[in-house]
C-alpha atoms as a PDB file:
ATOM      1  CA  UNK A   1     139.158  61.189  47.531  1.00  0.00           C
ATOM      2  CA  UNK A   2     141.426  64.313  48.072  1.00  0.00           C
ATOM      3  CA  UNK A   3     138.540  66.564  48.206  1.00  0.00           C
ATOM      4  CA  UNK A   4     136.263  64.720  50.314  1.00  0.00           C
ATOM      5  CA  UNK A   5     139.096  63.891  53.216  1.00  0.00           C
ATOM      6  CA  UNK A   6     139.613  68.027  52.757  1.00  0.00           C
ATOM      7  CA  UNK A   7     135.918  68.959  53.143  1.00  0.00           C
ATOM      8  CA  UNK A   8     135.803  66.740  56.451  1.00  0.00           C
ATOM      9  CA  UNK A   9     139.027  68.058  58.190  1.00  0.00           C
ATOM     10  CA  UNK A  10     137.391  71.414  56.996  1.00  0.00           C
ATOM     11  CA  UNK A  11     134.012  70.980  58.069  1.00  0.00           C
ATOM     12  CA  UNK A  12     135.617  69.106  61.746  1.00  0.00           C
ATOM     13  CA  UNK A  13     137.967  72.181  62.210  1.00  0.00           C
ATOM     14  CA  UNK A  14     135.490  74.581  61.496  1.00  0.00           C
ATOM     15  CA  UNK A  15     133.082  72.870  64.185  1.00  0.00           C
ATOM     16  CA  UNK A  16     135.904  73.240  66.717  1.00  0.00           C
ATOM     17  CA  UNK A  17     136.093  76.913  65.946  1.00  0.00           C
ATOM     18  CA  UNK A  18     132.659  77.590  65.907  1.00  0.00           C
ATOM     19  CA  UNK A  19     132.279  76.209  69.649  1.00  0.00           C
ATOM     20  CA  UNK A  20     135.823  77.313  70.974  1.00  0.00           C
ATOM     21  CA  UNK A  21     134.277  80.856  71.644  1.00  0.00           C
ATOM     22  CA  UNK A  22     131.119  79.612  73.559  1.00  0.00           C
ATOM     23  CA  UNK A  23     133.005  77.040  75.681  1.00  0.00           C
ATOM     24  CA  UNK A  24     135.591  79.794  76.627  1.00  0.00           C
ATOM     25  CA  UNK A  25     133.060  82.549  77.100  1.00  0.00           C
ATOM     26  CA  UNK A  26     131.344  79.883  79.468  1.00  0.00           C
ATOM     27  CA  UNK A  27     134.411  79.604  81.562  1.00  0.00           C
ATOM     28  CA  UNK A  28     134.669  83.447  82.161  1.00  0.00           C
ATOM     29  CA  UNK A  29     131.329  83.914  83.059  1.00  0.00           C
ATOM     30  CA  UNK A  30     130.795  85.045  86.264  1.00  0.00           C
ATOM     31  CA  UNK A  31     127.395  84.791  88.555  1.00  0.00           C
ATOM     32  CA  UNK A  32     127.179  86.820  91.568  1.00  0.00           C
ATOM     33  CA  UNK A  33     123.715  86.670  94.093  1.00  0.00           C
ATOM     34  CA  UNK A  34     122.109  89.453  96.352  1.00  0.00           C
ATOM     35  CA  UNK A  35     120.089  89.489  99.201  1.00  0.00           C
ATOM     36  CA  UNK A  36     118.091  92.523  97.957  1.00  0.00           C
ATOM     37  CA  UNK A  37     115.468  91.858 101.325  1.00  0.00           C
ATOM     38  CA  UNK A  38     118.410  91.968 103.566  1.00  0.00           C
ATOM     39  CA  UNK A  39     120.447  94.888 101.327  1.00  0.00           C
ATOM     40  CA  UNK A  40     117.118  97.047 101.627  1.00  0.00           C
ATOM     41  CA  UNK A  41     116.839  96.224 105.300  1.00  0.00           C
ATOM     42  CA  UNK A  42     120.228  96.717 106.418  1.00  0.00           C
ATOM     43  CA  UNK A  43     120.886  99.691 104.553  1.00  0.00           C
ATOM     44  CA  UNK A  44     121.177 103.086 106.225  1.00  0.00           C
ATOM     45  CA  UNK A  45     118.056 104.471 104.269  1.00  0.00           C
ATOM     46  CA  UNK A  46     116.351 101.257 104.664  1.00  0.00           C
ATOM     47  CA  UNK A  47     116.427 101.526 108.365  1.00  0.00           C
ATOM     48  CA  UNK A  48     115.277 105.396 107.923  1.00  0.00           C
ATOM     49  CA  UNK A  49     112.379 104.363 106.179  1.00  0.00           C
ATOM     50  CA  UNK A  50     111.358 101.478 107.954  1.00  0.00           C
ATOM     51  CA  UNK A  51     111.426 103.514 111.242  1.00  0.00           C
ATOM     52  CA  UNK A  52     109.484 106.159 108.942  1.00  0.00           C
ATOM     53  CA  UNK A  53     106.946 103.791 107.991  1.00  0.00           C
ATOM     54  CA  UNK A  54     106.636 102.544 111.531  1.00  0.00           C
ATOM     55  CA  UNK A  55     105.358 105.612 113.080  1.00  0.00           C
ATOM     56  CA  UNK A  56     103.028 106.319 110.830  1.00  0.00           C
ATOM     57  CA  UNK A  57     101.913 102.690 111.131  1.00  0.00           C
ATOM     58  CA  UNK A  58     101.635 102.771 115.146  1.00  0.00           C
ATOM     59  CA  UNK A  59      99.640 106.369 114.194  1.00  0.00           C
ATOM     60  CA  UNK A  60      96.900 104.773 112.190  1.00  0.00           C
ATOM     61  CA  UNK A  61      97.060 101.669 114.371  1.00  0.00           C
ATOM     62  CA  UNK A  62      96.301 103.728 117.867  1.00  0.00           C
ATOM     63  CA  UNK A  63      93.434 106.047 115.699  1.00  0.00           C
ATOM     64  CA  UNK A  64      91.935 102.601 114.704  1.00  0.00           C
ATOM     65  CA  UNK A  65      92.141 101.076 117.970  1.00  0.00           C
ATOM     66  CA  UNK A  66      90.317 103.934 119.564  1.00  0.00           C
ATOM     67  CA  UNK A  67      87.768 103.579 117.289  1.00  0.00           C
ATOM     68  CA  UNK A  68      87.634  99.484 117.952  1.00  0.00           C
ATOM     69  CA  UNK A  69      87.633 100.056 121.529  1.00  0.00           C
ATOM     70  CA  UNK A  70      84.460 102.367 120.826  1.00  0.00           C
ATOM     71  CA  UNK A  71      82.806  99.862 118.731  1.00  0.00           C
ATOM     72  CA  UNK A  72      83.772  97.123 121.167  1.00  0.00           C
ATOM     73  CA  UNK A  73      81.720  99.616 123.780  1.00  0.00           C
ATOM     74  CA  UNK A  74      78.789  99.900 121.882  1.00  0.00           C
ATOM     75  CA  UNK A  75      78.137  96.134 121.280  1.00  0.00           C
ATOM     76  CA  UNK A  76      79.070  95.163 124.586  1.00  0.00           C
ATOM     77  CA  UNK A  77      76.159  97.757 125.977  1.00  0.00           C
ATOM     78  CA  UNK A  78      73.966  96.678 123.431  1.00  0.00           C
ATOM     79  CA  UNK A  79      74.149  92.778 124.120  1.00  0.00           C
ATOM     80  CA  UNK A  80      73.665  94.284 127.835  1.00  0.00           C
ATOM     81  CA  UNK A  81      70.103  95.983 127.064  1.00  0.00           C
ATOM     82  CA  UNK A  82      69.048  94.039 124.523  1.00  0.00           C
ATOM     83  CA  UNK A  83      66.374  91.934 126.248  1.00  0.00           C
ATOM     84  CA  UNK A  84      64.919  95.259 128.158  1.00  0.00           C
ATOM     85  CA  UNK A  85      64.540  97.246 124.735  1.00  0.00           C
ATOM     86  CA  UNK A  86      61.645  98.020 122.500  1.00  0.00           C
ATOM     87  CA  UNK A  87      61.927  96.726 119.072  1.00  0.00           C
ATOM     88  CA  UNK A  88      62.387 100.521 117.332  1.00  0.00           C
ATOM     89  CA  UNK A  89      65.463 101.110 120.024  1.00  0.00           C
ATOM     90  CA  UNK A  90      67.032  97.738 119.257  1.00  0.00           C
ATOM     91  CA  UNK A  91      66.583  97.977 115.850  1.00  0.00           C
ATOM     92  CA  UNK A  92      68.296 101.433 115.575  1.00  0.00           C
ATOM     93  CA  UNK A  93      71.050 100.549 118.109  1.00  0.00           C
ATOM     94  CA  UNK A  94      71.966  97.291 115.790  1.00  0.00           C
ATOM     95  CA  UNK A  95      71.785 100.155 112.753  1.00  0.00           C
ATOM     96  CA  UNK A  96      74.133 102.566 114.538  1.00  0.00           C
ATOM     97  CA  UNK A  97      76.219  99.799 114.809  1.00  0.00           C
ATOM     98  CA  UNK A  98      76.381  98.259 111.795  1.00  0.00           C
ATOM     99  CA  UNK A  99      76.976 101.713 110.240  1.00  0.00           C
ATOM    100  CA  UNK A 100      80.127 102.142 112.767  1.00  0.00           C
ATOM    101  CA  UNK A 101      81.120  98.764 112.273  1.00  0.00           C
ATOM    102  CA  UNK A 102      81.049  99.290 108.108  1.00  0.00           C
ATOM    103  CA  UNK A 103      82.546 102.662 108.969  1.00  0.00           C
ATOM    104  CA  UNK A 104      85.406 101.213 111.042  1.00  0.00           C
ATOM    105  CA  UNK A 105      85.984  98.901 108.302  1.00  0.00           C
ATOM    106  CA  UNK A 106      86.240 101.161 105.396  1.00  0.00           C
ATOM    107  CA  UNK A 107      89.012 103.265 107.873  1.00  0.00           C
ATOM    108  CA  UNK A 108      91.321 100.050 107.799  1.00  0.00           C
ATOM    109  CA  UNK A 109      91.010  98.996 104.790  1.00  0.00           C
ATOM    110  CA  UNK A 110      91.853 102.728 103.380  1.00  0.00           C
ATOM    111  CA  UNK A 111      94.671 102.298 106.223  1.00  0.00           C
ATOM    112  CA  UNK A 112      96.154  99.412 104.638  1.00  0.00           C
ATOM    113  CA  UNK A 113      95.981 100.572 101.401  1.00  0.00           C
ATOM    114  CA  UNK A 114      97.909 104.075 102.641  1.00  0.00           C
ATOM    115  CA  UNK A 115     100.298 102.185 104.035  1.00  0.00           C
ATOM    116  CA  UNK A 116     101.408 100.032 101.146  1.00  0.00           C
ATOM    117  CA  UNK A 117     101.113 103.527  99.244  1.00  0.00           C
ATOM    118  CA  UNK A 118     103.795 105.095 101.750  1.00  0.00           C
ATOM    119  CA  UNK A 119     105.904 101.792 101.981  1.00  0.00           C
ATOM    120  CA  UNK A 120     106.003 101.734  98.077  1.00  0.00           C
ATOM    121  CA  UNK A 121     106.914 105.651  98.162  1.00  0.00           C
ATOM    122  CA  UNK A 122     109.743 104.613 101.089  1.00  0.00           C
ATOM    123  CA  UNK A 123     111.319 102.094  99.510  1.00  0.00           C
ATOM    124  CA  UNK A 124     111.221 102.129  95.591  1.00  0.00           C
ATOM    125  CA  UNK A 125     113.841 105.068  95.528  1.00  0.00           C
ATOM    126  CA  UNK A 126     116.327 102.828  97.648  1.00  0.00           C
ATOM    127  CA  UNK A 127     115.876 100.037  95.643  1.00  0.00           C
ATOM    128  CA  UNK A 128     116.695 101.509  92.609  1.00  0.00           C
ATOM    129  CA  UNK A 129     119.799 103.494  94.120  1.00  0.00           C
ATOM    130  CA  UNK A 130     120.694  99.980  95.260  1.00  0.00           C
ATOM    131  CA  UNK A 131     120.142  97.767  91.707  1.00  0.00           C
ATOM    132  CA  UNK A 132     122.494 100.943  90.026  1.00  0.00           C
ATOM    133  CA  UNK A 133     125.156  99.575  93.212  1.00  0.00           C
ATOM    134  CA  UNK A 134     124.745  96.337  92.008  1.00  0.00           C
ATOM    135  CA  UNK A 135     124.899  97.502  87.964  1.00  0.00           C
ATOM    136  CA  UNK A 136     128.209  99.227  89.367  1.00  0.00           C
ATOM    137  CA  UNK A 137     129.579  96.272  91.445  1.00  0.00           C
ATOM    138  CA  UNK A 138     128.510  93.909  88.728  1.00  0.00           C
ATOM    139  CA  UNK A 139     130.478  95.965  85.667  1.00  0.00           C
ATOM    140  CA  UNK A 140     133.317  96.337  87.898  1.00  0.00           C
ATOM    141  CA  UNK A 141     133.888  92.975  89.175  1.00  0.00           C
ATOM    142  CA  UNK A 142     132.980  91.357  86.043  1.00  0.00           C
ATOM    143  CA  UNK A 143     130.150  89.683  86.818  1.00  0.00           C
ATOM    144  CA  UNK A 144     128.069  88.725  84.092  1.00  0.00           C
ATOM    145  CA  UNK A 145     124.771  87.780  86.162  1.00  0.00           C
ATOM    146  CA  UNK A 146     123.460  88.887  89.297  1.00  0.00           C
ATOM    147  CA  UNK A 147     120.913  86.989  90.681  1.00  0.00           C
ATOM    148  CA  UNK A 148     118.257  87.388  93.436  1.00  0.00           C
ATOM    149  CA  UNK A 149     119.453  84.973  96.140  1.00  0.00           C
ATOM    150  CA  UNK A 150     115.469  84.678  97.592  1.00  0.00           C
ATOM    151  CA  UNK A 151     113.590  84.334  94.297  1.00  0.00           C
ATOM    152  CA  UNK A 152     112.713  81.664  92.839  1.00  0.00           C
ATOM    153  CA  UNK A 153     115.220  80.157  91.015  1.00  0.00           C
ATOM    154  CA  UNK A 154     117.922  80.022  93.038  1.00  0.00           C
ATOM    155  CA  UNK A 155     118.278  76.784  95.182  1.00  0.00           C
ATOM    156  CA  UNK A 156     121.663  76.542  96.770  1.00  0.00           C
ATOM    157  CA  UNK A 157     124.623  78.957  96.030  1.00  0.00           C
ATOM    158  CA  UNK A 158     128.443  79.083  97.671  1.00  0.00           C
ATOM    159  CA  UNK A 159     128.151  81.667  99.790  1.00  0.00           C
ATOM    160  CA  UNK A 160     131.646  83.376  97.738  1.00  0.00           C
ATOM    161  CA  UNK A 161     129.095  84.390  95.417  1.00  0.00           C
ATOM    162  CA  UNK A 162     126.954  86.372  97.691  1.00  0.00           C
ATOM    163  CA  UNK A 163     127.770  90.092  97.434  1.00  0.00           C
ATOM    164  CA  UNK A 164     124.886  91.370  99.714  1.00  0.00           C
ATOM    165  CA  UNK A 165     127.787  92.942 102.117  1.00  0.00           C
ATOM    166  CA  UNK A 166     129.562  94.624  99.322  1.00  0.00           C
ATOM    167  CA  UNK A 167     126.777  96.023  98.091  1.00  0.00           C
ATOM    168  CA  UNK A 168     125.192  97.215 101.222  1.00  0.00           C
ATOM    169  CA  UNK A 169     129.001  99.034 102.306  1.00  0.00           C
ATOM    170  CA  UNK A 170     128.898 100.971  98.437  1.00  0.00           C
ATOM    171  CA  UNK A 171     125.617 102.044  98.841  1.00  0.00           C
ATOM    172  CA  UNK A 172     125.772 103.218 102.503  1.00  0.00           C
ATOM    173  CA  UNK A 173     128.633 104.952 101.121  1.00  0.00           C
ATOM    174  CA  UNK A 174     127.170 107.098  98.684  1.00  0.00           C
ATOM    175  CA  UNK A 175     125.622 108.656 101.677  1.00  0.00           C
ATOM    176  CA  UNK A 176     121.927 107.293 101.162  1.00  0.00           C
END
């Protein structure tokens, strides 16, 4: 009976010392969030390359609107003449049209797509030299996760956790 009382308080202790270590590595665990939206934002780089990206935005925007305002011409004159015009001249004016309006088109659609090119060039270097802040902040402060405060699966956090000002002061420090 010896043995079998022994095996229990054996196999009972050995259970509390196999989940000692994951209840007190639970209680040290820190969590930390991030704005990384406001971070990129707020930073000085961010605000270099946001004003960046805006004048090259209000470029293509007035070249495009020139080219609207042209268009916008065009019809307008068309609709105008239409009823006094032979069938060949209406038919080529609606062609010249059409090909301006495809044309215009094509322009803002390879405008959008150079603009997400040059916001992705702008700000994929700052957040990177800001997720190494975080990395740094993170191993210093002992955090063992750092969560994105917008995504997903964050609901509600104490706002003691957020370190969106701490990281936005060590990476404005490093002079980027």
């Amino acid at each position: 009976m010896k043995t079998v009382s022994s095996v229990r308080i054996a196999a009972v202790a050995l259970l509390a010392v196999a989940t000692l270590p994951v209840a007190v590595r639970a209680a040290e665990t820190k969590i930390a969030v991030v704005d990384l939206q406001r971070a990129l934002n707020e930073s000085e780089a961010g605000k270099r390359a946001k004003s960046d990206f805006k004048v090259r935005a209000d470029k293509l925007e007035s070249q495009l609107k020139g080219q609207k305002d042209e268009l916008d011409r065009i019809k307008n004159d068309f609709e105008a003449k239409q009823s006094v015009l032979k069938d060949e001249e209406r038919r080529k004016l609606a062609t010249d049209f059409e090909k301006k309006r495809l044309d215009l088109k094509t322009k803002f659609e390879e405008a959008q797509g150079e603009l997400a090119k040059r916001d992705q060039e702008l700000t994929a270097p700052i957040m990177k030299g800001l997720q190494e802040t975080i990395k740094q902040i993170a191993e210093v402060e002992g955090f063992s996760l750092v969560l994105e405060s917008n995504s997903a699966g964050v609901v509600y956090h104490l706002p003691s956790v957020d370190i969106t000002d701490r990281v936005l002061s060590a990476y404005n420090a490093k002079g980027n």
